[in-house]
C-alpha atoms as a PDB file:
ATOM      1  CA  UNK A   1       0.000   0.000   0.000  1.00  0.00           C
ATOM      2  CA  UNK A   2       1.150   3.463  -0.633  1.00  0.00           C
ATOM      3  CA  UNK A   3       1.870   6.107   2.116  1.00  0.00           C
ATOM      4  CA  UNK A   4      -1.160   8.477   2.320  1.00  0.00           C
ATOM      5  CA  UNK A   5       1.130  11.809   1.608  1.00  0.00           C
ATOM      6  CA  UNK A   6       1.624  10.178  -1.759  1.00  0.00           C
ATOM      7  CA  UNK A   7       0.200  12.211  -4.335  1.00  0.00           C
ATOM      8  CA  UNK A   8      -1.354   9.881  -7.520  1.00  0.00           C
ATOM      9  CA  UNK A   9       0.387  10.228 -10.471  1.00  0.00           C
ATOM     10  CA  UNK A  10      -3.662  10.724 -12.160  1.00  0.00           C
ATOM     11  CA  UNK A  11      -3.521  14.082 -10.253  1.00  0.00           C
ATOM     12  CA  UNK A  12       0.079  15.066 -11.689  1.00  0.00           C
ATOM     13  CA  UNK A  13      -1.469  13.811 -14.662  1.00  0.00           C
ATOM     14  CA  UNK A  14      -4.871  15.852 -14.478  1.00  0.00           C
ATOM     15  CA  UNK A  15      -2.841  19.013 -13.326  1.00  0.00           C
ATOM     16  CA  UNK A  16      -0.161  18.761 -15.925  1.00  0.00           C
ATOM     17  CA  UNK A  17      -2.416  18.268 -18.801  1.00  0.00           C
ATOM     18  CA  UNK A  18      -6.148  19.675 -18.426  1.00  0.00           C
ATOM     19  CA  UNK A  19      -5.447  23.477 -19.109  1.00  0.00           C
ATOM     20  CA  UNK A  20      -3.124  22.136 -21.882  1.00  0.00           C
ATOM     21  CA  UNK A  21      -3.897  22.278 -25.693  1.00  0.00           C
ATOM     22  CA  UNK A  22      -2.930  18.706 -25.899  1.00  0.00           C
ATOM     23  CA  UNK A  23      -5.984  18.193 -24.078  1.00  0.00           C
ATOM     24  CA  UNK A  24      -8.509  20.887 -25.829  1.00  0.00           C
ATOM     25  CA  UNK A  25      -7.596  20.001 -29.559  1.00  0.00           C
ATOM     26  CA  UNK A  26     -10.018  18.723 -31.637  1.00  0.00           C
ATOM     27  CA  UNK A  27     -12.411  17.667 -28.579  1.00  0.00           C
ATOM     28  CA  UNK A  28     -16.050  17.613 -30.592  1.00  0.00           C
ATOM     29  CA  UNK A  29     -18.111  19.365 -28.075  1.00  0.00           C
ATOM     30  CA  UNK A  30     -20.714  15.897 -27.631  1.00  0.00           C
ATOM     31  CA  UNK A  31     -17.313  14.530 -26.294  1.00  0.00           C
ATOM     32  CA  UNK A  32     -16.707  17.071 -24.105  1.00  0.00           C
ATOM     33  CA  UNK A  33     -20.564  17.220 -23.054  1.00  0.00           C
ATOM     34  CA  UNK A  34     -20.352  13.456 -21.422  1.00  0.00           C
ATOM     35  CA  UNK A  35     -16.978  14.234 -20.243  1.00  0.00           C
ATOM     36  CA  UNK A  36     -18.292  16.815 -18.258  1.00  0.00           C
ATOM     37  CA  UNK A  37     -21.416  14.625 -16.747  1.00  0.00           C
ATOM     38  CA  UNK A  38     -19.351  11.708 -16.028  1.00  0.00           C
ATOM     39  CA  UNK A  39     -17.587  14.629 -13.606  1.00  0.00           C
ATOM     40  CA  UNK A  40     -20.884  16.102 -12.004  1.00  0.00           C
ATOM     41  CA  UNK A  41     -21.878  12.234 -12.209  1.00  0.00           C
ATOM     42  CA  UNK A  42     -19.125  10.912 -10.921  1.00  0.00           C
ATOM     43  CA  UNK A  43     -20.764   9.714  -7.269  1.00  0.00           C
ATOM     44  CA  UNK A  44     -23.428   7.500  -9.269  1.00  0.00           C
ATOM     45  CA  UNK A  45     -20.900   5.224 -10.881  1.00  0.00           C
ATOM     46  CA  UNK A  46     -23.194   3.806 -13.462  1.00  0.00           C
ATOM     47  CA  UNK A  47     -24.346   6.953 -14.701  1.00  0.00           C
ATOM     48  CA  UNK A  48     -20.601   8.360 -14.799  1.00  0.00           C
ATOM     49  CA  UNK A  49     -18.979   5.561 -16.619  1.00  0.00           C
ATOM     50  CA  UNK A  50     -21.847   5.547 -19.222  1.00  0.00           C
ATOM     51  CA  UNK A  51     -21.050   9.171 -19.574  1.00  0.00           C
ATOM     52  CA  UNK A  52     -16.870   7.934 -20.291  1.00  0.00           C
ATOM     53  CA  UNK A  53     -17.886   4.958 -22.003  1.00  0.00           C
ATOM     54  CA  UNK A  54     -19.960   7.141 -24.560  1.00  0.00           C
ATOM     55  CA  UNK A  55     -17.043   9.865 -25.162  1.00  0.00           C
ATOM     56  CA  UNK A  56     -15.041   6.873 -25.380  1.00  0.00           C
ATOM     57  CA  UNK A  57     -16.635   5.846 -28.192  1.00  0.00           C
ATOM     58  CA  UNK A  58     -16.526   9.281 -30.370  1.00  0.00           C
ATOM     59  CA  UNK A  59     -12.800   9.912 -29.299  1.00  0.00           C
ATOM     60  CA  UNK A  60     -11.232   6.779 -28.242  1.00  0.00           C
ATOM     61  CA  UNK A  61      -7.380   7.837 -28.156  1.00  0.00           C
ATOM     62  CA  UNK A  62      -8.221  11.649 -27.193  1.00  0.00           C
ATOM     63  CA  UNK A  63      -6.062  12.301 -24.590  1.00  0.00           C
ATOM     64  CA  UNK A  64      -8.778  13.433 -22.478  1.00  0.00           C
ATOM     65  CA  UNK A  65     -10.909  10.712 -22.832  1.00  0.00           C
ATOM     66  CA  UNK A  66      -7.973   8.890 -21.952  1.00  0.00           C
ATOM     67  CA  UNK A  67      -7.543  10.656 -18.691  1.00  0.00           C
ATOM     68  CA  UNK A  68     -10.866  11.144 -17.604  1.00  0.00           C
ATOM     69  CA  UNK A  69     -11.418   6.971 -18.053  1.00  0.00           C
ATOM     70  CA  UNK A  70      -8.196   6.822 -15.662  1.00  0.00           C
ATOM     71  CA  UNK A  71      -8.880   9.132 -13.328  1.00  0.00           C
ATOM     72  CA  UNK A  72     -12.606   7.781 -12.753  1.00  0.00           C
ATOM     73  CA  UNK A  73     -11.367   3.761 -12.513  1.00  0.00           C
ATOM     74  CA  UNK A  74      -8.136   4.653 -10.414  1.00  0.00           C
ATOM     75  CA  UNK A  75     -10.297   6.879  -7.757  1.00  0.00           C
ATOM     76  CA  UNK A  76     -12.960   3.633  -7.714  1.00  0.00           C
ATOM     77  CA  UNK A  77     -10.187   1.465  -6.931  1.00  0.00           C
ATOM     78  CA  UNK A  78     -10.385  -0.551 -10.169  1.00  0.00           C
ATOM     79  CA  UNK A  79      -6.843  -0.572 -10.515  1.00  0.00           C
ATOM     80  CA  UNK A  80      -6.400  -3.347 -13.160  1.00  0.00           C
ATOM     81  CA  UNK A  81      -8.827  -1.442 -15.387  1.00  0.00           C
ATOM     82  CA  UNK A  82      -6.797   2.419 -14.528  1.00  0.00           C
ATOM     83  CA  UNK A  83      -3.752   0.271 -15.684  1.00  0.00           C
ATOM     84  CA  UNK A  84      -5.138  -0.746 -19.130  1.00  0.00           C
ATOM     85  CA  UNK A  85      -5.922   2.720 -19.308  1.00  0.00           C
ATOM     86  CA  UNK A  86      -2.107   3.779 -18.611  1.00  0.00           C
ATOM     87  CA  UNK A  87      -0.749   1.283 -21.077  1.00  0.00           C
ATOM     88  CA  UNK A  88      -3.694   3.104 -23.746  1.00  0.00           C
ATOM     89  CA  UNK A  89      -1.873   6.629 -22.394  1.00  0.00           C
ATOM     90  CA  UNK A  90       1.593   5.743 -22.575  1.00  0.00           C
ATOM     91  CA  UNK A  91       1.173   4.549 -26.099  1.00  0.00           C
ATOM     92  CA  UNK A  92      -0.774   7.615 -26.784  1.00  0.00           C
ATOM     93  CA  UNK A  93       1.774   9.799 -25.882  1.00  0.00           C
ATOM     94  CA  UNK A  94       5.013   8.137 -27.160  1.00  0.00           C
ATOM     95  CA  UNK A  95       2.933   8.281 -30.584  1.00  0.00           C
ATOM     96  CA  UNK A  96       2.492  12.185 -29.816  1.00  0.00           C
ATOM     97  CA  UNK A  97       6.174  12.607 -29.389  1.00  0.00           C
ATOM     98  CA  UNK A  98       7.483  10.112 -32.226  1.00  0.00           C
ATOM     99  CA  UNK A  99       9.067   7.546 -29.460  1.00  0.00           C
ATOM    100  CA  UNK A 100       9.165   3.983 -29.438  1.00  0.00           C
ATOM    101  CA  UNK A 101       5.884   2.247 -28.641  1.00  0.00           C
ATOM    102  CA  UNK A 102       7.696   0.172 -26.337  1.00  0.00           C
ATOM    103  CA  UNK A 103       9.494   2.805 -23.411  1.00  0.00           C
ATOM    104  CA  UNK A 104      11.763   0.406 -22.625  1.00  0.00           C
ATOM    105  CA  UNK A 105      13.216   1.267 -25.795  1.00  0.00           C
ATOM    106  CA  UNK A 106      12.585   5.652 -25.229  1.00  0.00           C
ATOM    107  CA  UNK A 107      16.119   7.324 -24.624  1.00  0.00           C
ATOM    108  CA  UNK A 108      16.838  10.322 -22.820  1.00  0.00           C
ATOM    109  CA  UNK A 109      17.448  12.399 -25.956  1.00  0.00           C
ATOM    110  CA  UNK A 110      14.236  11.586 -27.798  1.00  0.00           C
ATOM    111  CA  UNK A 111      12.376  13.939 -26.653  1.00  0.00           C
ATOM    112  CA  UNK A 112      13.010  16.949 -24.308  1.00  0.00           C
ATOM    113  CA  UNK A 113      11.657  15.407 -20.989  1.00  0.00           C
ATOM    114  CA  UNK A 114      14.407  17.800 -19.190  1.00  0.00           C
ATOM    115  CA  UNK A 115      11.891  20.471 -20.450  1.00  0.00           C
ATOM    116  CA  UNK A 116       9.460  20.846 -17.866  1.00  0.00           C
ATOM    117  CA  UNK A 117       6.828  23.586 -19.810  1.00  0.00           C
ATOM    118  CA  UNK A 118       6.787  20.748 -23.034  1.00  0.00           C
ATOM    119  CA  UNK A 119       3.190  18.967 -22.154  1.00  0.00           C
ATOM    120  CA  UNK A 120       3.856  16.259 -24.861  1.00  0.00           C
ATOM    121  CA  UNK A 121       7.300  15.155 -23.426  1.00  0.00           C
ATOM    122  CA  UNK A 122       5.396  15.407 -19.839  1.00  0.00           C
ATOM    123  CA  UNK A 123       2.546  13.752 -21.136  1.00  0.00           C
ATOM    124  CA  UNK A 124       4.759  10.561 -21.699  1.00  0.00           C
ATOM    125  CA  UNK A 125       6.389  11.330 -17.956  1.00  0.00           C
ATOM    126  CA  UNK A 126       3.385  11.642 -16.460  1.00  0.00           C
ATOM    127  CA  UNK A 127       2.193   8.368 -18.407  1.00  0.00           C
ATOM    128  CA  UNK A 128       5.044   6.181 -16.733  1.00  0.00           C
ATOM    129  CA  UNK A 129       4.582   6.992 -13.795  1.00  0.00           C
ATOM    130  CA  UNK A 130       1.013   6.359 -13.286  1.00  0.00           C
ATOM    131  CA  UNK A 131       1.863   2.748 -15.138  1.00  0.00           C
ATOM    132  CA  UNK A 132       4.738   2.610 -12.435  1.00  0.00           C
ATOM    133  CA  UNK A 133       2.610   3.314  -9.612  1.00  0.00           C
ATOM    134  CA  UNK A 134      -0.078   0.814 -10.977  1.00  0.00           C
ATOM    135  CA  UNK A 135       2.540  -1.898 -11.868  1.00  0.00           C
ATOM    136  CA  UNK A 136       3.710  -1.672  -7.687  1.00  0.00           C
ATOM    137  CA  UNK A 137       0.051  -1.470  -6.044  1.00  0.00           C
ATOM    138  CA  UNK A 138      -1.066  -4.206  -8.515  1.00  0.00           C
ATOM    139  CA  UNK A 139       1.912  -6.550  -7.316  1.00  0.00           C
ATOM    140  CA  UNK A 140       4.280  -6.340 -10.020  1.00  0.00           C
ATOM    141  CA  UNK A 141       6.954  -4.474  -8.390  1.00  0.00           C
ATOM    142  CA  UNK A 142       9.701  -5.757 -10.579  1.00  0.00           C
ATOM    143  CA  UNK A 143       8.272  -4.157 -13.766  1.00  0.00           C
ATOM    144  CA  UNK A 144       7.093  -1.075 -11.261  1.00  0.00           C
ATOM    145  CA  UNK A 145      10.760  -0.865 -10.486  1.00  0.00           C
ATOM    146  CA  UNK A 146      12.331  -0.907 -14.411  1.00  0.00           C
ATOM    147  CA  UNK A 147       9.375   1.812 -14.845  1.00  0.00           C
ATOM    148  CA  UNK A 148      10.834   3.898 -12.204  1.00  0.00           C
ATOM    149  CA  UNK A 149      14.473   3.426 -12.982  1.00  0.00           C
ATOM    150  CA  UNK A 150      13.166   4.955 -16.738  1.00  0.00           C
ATOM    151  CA  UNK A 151      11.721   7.689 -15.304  1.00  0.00           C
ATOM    152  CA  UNK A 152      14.733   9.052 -13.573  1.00  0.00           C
ATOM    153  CA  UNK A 153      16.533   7.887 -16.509  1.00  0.00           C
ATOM    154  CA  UNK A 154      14.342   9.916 -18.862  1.00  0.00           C
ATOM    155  CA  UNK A 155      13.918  12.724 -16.085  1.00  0.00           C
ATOM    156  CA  UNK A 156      17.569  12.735 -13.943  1.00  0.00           C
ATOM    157  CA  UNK A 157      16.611  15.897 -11.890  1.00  0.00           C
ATOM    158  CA  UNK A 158      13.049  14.185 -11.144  1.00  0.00           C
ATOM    159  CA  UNK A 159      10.804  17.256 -11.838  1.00  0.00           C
ATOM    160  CA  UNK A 160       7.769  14.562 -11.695  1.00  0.00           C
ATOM    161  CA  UNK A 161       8.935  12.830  -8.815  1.00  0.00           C
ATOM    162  CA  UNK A 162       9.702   9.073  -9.521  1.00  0.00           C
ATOM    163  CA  UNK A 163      12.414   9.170  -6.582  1.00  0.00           C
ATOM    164  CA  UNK A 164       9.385   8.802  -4.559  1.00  0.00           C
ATOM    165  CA  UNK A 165       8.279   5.608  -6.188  1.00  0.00           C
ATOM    166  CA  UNK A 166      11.587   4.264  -5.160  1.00  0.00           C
ATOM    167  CA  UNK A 167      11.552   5.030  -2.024  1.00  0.00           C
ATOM    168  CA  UNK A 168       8.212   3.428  -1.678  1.00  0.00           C
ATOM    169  CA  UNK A 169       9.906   0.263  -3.519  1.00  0.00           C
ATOM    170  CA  UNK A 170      13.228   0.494  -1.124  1.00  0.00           C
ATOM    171  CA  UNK A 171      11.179   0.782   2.151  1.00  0.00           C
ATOM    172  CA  UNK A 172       8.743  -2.717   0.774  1.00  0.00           C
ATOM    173  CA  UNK A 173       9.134  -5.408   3.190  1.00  0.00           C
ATOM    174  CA  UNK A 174      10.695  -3.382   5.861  1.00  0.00           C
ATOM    175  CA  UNK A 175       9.003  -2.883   8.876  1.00  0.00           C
ATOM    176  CA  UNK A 176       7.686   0.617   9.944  1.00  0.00           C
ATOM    177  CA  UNK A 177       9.203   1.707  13.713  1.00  0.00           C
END
């Protein structure tokens, strides 16, 4: 289990991206209607995922589609389901920035992920380390822990804060004083 001072990733996420024009472009406004009710919805969990479900199905890789299906599964608790929805993000955004499909493969000069104000490149950041943090709470802390080591390789001076994924992952199986 994660400390509670650990901020998700879907909030980094959310913050990074929803003023962003990655989000906004080419949103058709029915899409962005159900978007919006699955939000006012969101307490009424049938209602709300009909409402993602539907803009799922007018804008199925739109980035904020994308989100708003991760955010709404990851705050449920349906983690397996928030981490289909990271692998759908992470291949949405190394397709948005020309990378690999695979970020094992991503290197450090592909993109400018030093670059904190480029959304695309922290997009793809922001991506990895929900997957990360997914990967560890669902179990599979070995592939949580390669995520996290290509964070910090992508990111060295952590501006999205992966060092705090490994120190969750050092501290696992140690007991608390």
């Amino acid at each position: 289990m994660m400390p509670d001072t650990f901020v998700s990733p879907q909030v980094e996420i959310n913050e990074a991206l929803v003023t962003g024009a990655l989000l906004g472009r080419g949103l058709p406004s029915e899409v962005e209607h159900h978007l919006g009710e699955a939000g006012l919805s969101y307490h009424l969990d049938d209602i709300a995922e009909r409402h993602l479900r539907e803009a799922a199905a007018l804008a199925p890789d739109h980035a904020a589609v994308l989100i708003g299906l991760y955010r709404f599964y990851f705050y449920k608790g349906r983690l397996a389901e928030a981490l289909a929805v990271a692998r759908r993000c992470l291949l949405k955004a190394a397709q948005e920035n020309n990378l690999p499909d695979d970020w094992r493969s991503v290197r450090a000069d592909d993109a400018e992920f030093g670059r904190y104000e480029n959304i695309l490149p922290r997009f793809f950041l922001f991506s990895l380390k929900g997957y990360a943090y997914l990967q560890m709470r669902l179990g599979e802390t070995d592939e949580g822990r390669l995520a996290v080591q290509k964070l910090l390789e992508l990111d060295p001076t952590d501006k999205i804060g992966a060092k705090v994924l490994l120190g969750v992952l050092e501290r696992m199986g140690h007991d608390d004083e």
